[in-house]
C-alpha atoms as a PDB file:
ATOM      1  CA  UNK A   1     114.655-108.247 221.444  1.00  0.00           C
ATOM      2  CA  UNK A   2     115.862-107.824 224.943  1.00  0.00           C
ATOM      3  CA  UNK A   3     119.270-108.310 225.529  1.00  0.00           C
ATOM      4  CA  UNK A   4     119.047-110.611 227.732  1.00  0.00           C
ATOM      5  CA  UNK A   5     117.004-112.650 225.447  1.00  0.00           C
ATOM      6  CA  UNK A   6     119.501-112.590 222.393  1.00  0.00           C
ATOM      7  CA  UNK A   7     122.355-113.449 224.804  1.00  0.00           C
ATOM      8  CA  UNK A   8     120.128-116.891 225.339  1.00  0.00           C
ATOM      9  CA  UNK A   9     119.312-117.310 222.118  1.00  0.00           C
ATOM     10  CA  UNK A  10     123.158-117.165 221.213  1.00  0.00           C
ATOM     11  CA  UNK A  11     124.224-119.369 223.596  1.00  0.00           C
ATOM     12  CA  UNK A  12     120.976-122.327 222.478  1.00  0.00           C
ATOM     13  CA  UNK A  13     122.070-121.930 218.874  1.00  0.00           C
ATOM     14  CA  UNK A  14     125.435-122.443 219.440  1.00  0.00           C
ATOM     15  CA  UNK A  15     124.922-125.546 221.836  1.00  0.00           C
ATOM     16  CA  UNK A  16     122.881-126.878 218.770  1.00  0.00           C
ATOM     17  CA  UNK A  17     126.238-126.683 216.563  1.00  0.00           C
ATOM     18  CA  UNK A  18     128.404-127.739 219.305  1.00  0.00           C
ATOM     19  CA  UNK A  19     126.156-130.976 220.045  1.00  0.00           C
ATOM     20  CA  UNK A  20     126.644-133.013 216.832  1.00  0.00           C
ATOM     21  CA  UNK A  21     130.578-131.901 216.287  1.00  0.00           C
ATOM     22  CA  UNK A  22     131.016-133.570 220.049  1.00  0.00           C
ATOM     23  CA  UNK A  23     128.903-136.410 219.305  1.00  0.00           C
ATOM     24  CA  UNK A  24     130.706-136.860 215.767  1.00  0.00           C
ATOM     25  CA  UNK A  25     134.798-136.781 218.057  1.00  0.00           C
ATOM     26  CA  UNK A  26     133.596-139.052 220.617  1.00  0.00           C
ATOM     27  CA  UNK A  27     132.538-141.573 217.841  1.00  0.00           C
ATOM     28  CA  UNK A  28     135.769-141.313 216.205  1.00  0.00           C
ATOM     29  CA  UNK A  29     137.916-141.212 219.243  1.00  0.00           C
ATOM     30  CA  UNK A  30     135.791-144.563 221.167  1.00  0.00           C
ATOM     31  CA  UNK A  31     135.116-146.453 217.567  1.00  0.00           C
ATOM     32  CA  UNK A  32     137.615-149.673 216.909  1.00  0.00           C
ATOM     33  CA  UNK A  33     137.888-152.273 214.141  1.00  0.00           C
ATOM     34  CA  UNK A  34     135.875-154.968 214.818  1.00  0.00           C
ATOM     35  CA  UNK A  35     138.232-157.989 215.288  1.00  0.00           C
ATOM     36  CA  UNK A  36     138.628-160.568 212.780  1.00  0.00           C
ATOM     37  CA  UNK A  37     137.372-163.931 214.503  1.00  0.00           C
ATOM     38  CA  UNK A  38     140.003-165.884 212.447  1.00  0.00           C
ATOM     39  CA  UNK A  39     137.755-168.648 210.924  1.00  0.00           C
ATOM     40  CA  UNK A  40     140.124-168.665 207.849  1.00  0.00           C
ATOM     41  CA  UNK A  41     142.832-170.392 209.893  1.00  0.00           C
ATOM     42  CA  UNK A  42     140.830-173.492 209.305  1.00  0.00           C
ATOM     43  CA  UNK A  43     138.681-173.344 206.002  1.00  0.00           C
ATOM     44  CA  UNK A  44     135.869-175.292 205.894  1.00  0.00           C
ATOM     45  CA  UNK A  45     135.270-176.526 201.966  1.00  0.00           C
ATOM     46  CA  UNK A  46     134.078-179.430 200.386  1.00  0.00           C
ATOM     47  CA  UNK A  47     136.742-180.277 197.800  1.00  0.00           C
ATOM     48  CA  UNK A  48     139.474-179.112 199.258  1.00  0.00           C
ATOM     49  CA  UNK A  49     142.881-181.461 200.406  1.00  0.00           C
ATOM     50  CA  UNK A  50     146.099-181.364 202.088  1.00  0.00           C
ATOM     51  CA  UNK A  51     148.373-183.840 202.132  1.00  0.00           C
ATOM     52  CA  UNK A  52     151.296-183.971 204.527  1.00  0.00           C
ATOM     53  CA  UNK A  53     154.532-185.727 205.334  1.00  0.00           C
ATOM     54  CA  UNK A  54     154.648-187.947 208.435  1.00  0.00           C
ATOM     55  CA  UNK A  55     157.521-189.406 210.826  1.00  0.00           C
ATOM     56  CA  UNK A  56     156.828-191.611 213.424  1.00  0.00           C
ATOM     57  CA  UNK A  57     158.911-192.714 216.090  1.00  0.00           C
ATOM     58  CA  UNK A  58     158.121-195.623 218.592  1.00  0.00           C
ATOM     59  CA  UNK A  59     160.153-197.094 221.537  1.00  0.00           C
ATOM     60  CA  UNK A  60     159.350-199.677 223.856  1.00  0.00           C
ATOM     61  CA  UNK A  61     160.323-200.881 227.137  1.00  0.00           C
ATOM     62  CA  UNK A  62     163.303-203.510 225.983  1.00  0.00           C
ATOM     63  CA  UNK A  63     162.642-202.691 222.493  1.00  0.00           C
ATOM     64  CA  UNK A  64     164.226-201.922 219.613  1.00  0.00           C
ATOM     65  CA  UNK A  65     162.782-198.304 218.767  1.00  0.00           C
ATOM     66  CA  UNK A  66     161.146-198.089 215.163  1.00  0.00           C
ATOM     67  CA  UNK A  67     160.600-195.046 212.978  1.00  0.00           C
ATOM     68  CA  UNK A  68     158.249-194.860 209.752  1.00  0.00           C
ATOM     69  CA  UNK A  69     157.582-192.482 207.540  1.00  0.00           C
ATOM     70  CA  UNK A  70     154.542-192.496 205.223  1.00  0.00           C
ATOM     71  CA  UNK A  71     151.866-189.571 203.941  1.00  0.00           C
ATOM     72  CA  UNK A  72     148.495-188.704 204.568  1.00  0.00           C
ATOM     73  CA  UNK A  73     145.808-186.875 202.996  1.00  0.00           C
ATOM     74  CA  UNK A  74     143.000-185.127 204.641  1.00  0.00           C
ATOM     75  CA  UNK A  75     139.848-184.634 201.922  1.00  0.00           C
ATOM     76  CA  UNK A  76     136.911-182.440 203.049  1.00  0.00           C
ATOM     77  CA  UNK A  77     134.402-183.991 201.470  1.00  0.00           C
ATOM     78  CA  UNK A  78     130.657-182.901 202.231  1.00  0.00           C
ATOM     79  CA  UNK A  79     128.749-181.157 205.107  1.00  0.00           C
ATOM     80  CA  UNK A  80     125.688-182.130 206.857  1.00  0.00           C
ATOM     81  CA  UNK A  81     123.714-180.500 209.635  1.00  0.00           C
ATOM     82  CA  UNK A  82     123.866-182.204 213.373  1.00  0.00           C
ATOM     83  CA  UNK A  83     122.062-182.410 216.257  1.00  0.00           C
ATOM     84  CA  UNK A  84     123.119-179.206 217.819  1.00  0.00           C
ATOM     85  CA  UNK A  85     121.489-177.675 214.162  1.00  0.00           C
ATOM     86  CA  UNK A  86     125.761-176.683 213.150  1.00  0.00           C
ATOM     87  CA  UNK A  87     126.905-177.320 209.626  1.00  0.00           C
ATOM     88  CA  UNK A  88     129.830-180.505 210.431  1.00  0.00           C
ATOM     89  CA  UNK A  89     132.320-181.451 207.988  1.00  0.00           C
ATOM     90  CA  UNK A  90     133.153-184.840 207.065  1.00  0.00           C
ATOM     91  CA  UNK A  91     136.791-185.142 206.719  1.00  0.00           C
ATOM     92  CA  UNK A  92     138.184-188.431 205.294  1.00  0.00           C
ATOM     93  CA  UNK A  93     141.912-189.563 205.469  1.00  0.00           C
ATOM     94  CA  UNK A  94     143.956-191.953 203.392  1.00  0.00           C
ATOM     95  CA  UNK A  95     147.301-192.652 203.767  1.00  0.00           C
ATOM     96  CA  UNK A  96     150.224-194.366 201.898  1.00  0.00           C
ATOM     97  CA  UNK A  97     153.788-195.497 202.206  1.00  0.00           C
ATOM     98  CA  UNK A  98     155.549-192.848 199.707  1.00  0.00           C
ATOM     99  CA  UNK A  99     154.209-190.891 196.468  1.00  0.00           C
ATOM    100  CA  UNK A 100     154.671-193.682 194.177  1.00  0.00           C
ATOM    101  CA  UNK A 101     151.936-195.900 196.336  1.00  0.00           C
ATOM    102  CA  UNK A 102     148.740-195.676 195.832  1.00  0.00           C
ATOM    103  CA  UNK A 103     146.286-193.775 198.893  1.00  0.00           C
ATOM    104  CA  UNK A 104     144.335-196.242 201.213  1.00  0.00           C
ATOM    105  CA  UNK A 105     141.665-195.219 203.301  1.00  0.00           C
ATOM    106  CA  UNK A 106     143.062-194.457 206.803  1.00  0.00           C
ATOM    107  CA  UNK A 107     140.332-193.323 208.784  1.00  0.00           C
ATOM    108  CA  UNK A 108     137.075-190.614 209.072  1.00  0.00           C
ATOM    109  CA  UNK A 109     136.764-187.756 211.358  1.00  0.00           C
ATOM    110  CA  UNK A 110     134.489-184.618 211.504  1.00  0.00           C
ATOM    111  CA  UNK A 111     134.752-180.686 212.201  1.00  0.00           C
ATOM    112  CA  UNK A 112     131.728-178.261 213.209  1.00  0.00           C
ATOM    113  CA  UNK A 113     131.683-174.556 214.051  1.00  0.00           C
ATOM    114  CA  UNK A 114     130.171-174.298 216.608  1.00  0.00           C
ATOM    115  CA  UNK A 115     129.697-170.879 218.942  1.00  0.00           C
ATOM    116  CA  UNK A 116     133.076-169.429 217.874  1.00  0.00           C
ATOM    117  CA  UNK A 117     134.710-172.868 218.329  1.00  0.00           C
ATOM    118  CA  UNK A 118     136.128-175.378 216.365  1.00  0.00           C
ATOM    119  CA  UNK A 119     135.485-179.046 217.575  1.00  0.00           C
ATOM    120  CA  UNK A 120     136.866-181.689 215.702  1.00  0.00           C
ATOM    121  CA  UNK A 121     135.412-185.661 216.373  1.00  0.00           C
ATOM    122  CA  UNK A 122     138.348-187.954 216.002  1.00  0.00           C
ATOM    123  CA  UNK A 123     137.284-191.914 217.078  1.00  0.00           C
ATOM    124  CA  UNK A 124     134.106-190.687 218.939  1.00  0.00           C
ATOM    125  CA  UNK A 125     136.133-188.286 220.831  1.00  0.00           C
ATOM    126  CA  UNK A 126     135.399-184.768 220.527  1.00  0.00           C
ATOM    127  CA  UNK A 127     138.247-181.791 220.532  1.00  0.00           C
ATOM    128  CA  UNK A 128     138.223-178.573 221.441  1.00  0.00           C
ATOM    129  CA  UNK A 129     140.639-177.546 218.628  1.00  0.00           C
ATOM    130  CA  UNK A 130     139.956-174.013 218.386  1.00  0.00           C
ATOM    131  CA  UNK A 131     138.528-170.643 219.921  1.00  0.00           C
ATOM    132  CA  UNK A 132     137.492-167.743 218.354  1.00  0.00           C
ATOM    133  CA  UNK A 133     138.187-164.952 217.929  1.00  0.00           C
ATOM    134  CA  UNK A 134     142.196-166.112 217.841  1.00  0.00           C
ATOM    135  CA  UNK A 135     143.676-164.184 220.330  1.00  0.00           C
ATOM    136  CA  UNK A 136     147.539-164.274 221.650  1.00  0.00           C
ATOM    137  CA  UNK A 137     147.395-166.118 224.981  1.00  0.00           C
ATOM    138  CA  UNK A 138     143.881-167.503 225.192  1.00  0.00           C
ATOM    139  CA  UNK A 139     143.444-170.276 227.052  1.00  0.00           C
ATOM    140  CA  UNK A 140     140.837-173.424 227.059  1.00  0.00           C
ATOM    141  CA  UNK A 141     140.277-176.786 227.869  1.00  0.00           C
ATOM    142  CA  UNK A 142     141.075-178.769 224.973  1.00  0.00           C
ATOM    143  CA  UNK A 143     139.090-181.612 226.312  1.00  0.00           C
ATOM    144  CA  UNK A 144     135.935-179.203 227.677  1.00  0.00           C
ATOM    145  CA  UNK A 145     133.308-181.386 225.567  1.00  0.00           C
ATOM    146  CA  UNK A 146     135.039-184.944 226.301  1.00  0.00           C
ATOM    147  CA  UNK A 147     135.539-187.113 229.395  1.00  0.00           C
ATOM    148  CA  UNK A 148     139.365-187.391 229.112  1.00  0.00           C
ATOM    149  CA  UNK A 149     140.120-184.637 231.742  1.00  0.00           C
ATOM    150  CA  UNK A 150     141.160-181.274 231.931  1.00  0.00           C
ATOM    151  CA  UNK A 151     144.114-180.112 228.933  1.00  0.00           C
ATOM    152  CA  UNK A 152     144.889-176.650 228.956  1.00  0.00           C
ATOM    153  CA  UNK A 153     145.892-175.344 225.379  1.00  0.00           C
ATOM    154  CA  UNK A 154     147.092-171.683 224.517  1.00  0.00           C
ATOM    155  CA  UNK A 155     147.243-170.019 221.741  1.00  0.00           C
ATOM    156  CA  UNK A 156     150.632-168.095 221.027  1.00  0.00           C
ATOM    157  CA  UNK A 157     152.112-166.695 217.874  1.00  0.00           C
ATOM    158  CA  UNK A 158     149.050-165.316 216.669  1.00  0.00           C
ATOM    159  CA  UNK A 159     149.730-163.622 212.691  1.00  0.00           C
ATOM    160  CA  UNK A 160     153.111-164.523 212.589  1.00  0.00           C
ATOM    161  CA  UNK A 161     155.296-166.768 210.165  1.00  0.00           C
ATOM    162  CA  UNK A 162     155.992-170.025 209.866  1.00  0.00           C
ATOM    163  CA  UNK A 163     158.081-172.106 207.474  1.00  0.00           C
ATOM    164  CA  UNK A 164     157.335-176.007 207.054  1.00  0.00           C
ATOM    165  CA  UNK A 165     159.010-178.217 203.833  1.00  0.00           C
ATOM    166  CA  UNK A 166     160.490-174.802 202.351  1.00  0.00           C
ATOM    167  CA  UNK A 167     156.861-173.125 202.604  1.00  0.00           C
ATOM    168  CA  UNK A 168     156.163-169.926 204.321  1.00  0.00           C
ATOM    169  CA  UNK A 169     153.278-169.325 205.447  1.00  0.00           C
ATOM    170  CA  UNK A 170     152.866-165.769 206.691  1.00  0.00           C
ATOM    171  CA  UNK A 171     149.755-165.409 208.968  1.00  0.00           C
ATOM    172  CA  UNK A 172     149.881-168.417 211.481  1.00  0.00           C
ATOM    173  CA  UNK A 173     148.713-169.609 215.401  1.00  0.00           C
ATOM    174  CA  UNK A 174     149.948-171.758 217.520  1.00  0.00           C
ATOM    175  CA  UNK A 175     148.427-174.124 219.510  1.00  0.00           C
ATOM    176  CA  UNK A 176     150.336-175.066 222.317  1.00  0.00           C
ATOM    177  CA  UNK A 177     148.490-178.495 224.090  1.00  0.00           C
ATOM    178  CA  UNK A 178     150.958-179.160 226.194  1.00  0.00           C
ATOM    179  CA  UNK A 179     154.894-178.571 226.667  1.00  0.00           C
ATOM    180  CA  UNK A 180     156.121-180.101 229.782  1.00  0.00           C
ATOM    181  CA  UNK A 181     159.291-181.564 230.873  1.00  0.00           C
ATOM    182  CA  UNK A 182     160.754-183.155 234.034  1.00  0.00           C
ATOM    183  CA  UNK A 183     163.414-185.845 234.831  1.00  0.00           C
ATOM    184  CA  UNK A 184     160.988-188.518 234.492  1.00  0.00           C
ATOM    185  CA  UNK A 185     158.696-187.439 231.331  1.00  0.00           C
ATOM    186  CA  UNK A 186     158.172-185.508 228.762  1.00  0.00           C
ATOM    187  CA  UNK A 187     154.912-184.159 226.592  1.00  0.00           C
ATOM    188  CA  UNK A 188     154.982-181.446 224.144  1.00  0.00           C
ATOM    189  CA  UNK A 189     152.184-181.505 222.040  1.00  0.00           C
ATOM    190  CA  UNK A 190     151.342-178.459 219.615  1.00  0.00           C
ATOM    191  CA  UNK A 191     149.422-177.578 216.198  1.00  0.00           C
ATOM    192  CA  UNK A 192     150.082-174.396 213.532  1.00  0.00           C
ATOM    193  CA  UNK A 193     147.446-173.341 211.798  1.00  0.00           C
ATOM    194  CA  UNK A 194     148.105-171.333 208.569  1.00  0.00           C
ATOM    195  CA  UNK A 195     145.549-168.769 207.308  1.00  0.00           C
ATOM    196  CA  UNK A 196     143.472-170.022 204.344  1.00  0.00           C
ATOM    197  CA  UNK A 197     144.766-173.237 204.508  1.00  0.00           C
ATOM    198  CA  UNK A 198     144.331-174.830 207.975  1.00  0.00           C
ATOM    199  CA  UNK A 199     146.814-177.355 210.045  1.00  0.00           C
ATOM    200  CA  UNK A 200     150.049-177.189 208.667  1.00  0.00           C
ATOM    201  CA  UNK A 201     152.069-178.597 211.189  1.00  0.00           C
ATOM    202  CA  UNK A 202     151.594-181.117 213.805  1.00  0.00           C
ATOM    203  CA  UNK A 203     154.048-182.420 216.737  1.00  0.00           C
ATOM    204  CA  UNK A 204     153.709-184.982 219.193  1.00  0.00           C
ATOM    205  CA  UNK A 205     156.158-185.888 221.762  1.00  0.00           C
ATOM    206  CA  UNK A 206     155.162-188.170 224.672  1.00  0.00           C
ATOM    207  CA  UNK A 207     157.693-189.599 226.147  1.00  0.00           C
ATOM    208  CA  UNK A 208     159.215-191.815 229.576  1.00  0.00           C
ATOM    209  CA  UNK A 209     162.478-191.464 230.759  1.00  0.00           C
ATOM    210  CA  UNK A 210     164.440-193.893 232.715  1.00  0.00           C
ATOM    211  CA  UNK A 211     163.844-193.430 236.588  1.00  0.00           C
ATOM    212  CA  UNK A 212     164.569-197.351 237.558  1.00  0.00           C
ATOM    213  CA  UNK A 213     167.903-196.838 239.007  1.00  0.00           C
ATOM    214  CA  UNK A 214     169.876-193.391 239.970  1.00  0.00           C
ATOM    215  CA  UNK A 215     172.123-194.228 237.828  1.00  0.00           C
ATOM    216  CA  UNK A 216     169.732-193.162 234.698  1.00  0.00           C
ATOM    217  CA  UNK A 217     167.838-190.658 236.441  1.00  0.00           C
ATOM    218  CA  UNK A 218     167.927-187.542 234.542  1.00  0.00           C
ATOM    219  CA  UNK A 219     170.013-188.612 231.834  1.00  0.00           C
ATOM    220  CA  UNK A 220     166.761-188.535 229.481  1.00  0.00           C
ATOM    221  CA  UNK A 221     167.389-192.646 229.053  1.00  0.00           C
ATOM    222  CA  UNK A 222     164.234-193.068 227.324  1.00  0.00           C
ATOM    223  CA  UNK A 223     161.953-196.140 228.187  1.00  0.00           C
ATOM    224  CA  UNK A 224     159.207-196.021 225.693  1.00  0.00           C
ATOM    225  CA  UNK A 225     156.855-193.506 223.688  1.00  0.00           C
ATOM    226  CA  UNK A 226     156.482-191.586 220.933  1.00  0.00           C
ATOM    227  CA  UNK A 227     157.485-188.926 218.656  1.00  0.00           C
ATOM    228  CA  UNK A 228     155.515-187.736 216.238  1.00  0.00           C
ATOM    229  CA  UNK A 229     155.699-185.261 213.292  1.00  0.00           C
ATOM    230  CA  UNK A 230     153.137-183.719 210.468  1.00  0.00           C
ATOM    231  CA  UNK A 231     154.087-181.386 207.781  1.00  0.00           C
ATOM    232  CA  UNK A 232     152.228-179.742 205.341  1.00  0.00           C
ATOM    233  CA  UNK A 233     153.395-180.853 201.845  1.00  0.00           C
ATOM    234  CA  UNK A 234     150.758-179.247 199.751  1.00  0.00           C
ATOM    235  CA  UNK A 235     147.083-178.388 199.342  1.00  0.00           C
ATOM    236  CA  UNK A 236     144.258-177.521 196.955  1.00  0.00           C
ATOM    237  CA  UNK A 237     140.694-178.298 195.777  1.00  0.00           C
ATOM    238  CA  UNK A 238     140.298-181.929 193.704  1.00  0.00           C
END
């Protein structure tokens, strides 16, 4: 053989084994875990419960401001398929005064998965509760498949703790509706979701300050609204 033939044939044999050990670093330096979507942060189960722990405060315009406290329970029941061909949910709640009373039924609502989102059906009114996959600062419209107008949620606190009623839960997110305050108003709205358990917290606080005179301006007088608090007490399968 020629020696400028063997000098070739050198050079193609060792592109050969040079080839596949490139091939096989580029796949290990561009290849990354696929990312957990995050459905787990609200299980979807027939059977299962949670029951939580509810304060509600109430004021009114000249009124005497009330506050209650009672329990509710949230029971996944069964699933059917809808319209849009996605498995839905039924989710019934009952509710009762303390743990010695017995549970009366409260109301019925519904969750689907639907396209890497959660919407849950509350009165006929559909929520945008969730996106996946759960990622810190994502933003939606809360009310994208209602008529209620535009409500910006965002998700923050993605994986870390959160304690409610002496629980901690470790892996959590944070939905953050709404947290707004001025001199006038105020609306904070947000929901924690727990991994492999679902909403474990819920608070609502919607309120109207005192703006009649300057006297009360800014002194967070409050006319009327609401405050509003759910916590997780337990959960399980029936």
């Amino acid at each position: 053989m020629k020696p400028f033939q063997l000098h070739s044939t050198i050079q193609f044999c060792c592109t050969l084994l040079l080839v596949p050990a490139f091939l096989f670093i580029h796949a290990c330096q561009t290849h990354t875990e696929p990312q957990a979507p995050g459905y787990d942060y609200f299980p979807l189960e027939a059977g299962s419960y949670r029951i939580y722990d509810v304060t509600e405060q109430r004021f009114a315009l000249n009124g005497t401001p009330t506050t209650q406290t009672y329990q509710l329970r949230e029971v996944t029941t069964d699933s059917q398929t809808d319209p849009t061909n996605s498995t839905a949910f039924r989710i019934e709640r009952y509710r009762r005064a303390n743990e010695q009373a017995t549970w009366q039924p409260d109301s019925v609502s519904s969750v689907r998965l639907s396209d890497d989102q959660l919407l849950r059906t509350e009165n006929n009114v559909v929520y945008l509760k969730l996106v996946f996959p759960l990622t810190d600062q994502l933003q939606w419209n809360g009310n994208a498949y209602n008529t209620l107008g535009e409500d910006n949620y965002q998700l923050r606190h993605t994986g870390k703790s959160f304690n409610v009623l002496n629980q901690t839960f470790p892996k959590t997110a944070t939905v953050i509706q709404q947290n707004d305050s001025t001199l006038v108003n105020q609306d904070k709205r947000l929901e924690v979701y727990a991994r492999n358990v679902g909403l474990v917290y819920r608070e609502k606080v919607q309120l109207q300050f005192c703006s009649s005179t300057p006297l009360c301006v800014g002194k967070a007088q409050i006319d009327y609204g609401i405050r509003y608090y759910m916590r997780l007490r337990s959960h399980g399968k029936l």
